[in-house]
C-alpha atoms as a PDB file:
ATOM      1  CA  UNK A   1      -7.766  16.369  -7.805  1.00  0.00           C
ATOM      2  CA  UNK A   2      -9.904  13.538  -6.171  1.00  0.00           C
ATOM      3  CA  UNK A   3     -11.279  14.540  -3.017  1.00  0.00           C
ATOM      4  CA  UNK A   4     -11.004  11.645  -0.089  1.00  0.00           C
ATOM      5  CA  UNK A   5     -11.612  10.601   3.241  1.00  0.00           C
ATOM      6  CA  UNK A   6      -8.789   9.370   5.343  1.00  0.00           C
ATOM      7  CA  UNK A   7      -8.180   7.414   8.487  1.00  0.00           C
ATOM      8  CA  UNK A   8      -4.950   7.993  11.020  1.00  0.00           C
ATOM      9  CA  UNK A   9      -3.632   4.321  11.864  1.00  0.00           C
ATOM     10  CA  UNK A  10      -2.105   5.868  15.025  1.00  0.00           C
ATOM     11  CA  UNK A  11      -5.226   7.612  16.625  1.00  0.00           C
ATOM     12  CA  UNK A  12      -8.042   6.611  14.674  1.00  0.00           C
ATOM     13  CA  UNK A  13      -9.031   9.833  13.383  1.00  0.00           C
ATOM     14  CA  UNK A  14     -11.094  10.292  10.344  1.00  0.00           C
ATOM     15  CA  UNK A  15     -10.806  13.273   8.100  1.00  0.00           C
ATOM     16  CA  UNK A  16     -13.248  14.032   5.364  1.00  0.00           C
ATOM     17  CA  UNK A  17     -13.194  15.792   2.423  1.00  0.00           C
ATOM     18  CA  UNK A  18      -9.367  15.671   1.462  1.00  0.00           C
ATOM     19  CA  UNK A  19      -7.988  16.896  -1.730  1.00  0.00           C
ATOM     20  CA  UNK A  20      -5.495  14.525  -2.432  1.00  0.00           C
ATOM     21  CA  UNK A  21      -3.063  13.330  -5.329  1.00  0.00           C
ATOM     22  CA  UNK A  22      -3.470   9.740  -5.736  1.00  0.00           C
ATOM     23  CA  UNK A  23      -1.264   7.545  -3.674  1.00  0.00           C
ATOM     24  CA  UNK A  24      -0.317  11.024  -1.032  1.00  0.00           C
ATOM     25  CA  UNK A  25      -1.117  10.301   2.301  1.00  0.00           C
ATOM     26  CA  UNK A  26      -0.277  13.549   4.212  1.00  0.00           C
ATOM     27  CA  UNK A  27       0.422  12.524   7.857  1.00  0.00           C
ATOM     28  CA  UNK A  28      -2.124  13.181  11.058  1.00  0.00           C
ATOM     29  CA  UNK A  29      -2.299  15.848  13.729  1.00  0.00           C
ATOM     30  CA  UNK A  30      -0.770  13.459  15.593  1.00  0.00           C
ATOM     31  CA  UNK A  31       2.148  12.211  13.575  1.00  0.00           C
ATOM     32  CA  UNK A  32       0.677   8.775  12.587  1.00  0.00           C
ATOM     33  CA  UNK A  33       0.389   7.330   9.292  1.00  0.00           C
ATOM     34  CA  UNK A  34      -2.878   8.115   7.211  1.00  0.00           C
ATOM     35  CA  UNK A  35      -4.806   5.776   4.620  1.00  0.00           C
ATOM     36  CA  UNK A  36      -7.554   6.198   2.141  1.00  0.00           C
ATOM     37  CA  UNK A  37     -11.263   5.164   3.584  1.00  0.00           C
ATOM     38  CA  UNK A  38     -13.759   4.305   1.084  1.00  0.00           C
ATOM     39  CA  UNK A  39     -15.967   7.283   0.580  1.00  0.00           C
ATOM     40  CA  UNK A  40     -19.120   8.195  -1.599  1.00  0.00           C
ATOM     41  CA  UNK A  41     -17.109  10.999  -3.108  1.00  0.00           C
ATOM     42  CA  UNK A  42     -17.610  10.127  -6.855  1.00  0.00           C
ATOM     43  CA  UNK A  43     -13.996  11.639  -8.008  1.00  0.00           C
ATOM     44  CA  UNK A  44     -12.250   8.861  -5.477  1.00  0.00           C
ATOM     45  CA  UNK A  45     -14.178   5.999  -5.949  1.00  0.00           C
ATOM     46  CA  UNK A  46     -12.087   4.533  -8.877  1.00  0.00           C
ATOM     47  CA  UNK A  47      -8.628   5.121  -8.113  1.00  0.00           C
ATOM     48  CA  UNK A  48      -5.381   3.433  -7.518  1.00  0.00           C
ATOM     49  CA  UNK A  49      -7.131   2.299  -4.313  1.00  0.00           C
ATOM     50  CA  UNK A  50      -9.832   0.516  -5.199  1.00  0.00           C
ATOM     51  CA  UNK A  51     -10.635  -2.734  -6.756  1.00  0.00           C
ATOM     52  CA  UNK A  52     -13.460  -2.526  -8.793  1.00  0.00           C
ATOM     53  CA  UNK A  53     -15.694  -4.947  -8.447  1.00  0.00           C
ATOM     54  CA  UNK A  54     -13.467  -6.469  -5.692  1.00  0.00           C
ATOM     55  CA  UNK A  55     -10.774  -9.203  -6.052  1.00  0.00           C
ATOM     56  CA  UNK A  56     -10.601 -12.512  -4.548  1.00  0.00           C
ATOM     57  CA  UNK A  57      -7.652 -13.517  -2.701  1.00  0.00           C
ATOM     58  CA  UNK A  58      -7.017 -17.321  -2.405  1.00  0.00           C
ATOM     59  CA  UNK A  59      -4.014 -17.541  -0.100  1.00  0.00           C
ATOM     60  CA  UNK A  60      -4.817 -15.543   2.500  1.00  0.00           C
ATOM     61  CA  UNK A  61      -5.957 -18.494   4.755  1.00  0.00           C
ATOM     62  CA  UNK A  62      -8.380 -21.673   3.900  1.00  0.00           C
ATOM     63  CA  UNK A  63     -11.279 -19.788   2.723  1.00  0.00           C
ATOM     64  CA  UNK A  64     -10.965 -17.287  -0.357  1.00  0.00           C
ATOM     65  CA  UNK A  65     -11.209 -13.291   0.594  1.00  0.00           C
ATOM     66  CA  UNK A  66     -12.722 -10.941  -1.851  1.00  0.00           C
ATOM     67  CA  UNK A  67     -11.319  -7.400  -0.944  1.00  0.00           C
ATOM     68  CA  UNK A  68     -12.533  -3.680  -2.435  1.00  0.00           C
ATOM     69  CA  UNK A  69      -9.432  -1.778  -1.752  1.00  0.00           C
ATOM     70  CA  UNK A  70      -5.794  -2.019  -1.357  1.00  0.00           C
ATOM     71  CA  UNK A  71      -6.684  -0.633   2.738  1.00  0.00           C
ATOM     72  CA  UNK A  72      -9.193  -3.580   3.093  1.00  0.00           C
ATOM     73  CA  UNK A  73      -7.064  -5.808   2.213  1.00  0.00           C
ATOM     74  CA  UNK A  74      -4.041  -4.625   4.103  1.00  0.00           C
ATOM     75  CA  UNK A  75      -6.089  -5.033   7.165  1.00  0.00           C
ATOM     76  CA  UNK A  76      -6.757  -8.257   6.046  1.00  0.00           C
ATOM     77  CA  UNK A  77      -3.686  -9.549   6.075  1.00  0.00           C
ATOM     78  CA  UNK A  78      -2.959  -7.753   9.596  1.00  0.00           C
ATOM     79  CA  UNK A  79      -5.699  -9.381  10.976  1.00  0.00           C
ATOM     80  CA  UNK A  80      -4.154 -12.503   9.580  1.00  0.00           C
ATOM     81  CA  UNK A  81      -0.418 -11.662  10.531  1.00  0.00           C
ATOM     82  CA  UNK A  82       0.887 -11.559   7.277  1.00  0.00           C
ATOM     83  CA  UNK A  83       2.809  -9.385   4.884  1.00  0.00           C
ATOM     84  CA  UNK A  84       2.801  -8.809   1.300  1.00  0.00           C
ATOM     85  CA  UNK A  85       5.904  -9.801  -0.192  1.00  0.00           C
ATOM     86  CA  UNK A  86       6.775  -9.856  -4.355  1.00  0.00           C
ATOM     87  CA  UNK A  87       9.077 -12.669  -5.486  1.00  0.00           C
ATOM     88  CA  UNK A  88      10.135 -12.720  -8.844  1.00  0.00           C
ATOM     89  CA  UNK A  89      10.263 -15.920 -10.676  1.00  0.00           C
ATOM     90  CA  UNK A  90      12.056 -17.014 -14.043  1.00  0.00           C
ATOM     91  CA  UNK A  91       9.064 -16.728 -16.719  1.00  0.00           C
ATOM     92  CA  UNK A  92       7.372 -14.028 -15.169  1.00  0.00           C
ATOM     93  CA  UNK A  93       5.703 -11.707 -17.244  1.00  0.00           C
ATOM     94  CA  UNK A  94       4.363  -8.980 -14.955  1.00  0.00           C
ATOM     95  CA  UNK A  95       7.844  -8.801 -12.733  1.00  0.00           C
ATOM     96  CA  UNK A  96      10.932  -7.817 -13.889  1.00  0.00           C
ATOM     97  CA  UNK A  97      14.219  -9.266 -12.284  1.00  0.00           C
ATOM     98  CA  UNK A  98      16.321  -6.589 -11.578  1.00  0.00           C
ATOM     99  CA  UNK A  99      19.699  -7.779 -10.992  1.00  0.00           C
ATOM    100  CA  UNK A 100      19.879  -8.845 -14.347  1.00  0.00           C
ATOM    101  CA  UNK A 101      18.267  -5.184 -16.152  1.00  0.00           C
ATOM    102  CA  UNK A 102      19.051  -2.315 -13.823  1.00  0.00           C
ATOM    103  CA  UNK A 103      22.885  -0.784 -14.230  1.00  0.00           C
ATOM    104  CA  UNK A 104      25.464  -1.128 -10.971  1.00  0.00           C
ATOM    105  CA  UNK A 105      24.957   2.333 -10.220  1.00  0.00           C
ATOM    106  CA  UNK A 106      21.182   1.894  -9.862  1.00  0.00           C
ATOM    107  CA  UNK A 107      21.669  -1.232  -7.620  1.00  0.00           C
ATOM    108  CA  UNK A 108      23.450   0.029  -5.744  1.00  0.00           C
ATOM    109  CA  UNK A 109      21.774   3.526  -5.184  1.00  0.00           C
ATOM    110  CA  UNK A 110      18.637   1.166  -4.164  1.00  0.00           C
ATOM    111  CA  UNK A 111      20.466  -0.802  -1.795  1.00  0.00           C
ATOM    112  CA  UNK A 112      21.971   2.333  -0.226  1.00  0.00           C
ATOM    113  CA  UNK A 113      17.887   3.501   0.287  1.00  0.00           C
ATOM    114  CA  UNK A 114      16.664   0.055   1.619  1.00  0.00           C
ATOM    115  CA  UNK A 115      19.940   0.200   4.407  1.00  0.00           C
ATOM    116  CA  UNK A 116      18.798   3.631   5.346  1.00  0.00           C
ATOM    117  CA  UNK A 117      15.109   2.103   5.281  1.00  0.00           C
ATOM    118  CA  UNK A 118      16.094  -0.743   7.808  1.00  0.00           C
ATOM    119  CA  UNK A 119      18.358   1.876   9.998  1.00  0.00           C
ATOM    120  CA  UNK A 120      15.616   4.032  10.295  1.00  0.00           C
ATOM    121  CA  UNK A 121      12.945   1.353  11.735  1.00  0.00           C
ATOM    122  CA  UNK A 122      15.742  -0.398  13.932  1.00  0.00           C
ATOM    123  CA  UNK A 123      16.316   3.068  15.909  1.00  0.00           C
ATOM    124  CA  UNK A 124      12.448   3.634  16.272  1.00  0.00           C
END
C-alpha cells in the first residue's frame, strides 16, 4: 500500500509516513477530518490525489488556477468560497443521468442516505 503524509483539518496536525489505501482518510487524535499532503514518498506521488502535471482551472475566479492535487485545489476553492458541485447535462458523455438509468429501489435507497446525510450535519 502507498505510504502518505496527512494533515488534520481540525488541529493542523501532520502525520508522516501513513500506510494508506487510496482515497482512506483515517480520522485524527483529535476527531477531525484528515487529507492527503503531498509528500516525496515515491509510492504516493501518483495516485487518485494528484494531478500530474497539474490542471488548470478556468472558473475559479478571473484568472486561470493550475492545481497539483485534488487537496490543493479544495483549498482553493475555500479560499474562494466555493463548492464543487456536478450537474449533469443532456449530451454529456462523462455523466450519467440517473433518474433515467438507476431502478426505483436504488433511488430511493440513495435518497434515504443523502436525508440521513443532511440530518446528520443539521444536528452538528
Amino acid at each position: 500500500m502507498p505510504i502518505y503524509d496527512t494533515k488534520c483539518q481540525r488541529c493542523a496536525t501532520v502525520t508522516r509516513n501513513v500506510t494508506l489505501r487510496a482515497c482512506e482518510h483515517p480520522p485524527c487524535a483529535c476527531g477531525g477530518d484528515t487529507e492527503y499532503l503531498w509528500t516525496e514518498h515515491p509510492s504516493a506521488r501518483f495516485t487518485d490525489e494528484s494531478f500530474i502535471g497539474g490542471q488548470v482551472i478556468e472558473n475559479l475566479g478571473h484568472e486561470p488556477v493550475t492545481v497539483y492535487s485534488r487537496t490543493e485545489l479544495k483549498q482553493e476553492m475555500l479560499k474562494r468560497g466555493l463548492e464543487q458541485r456536478i450537474k449533469y447535462v443532456p449530451g454529456d458523455h462523462y455523466l450519467t443521468d440517473w433518474s433515467k438509468s438507476i431502478d426505483p429501489y436504488t433511488l430511493e435507497s440513495a435518497k434515504a442516505l443523502v436525508s440521513r446525510q443532511a440530518e446528520r450535519e443539521r444536528t452538528e
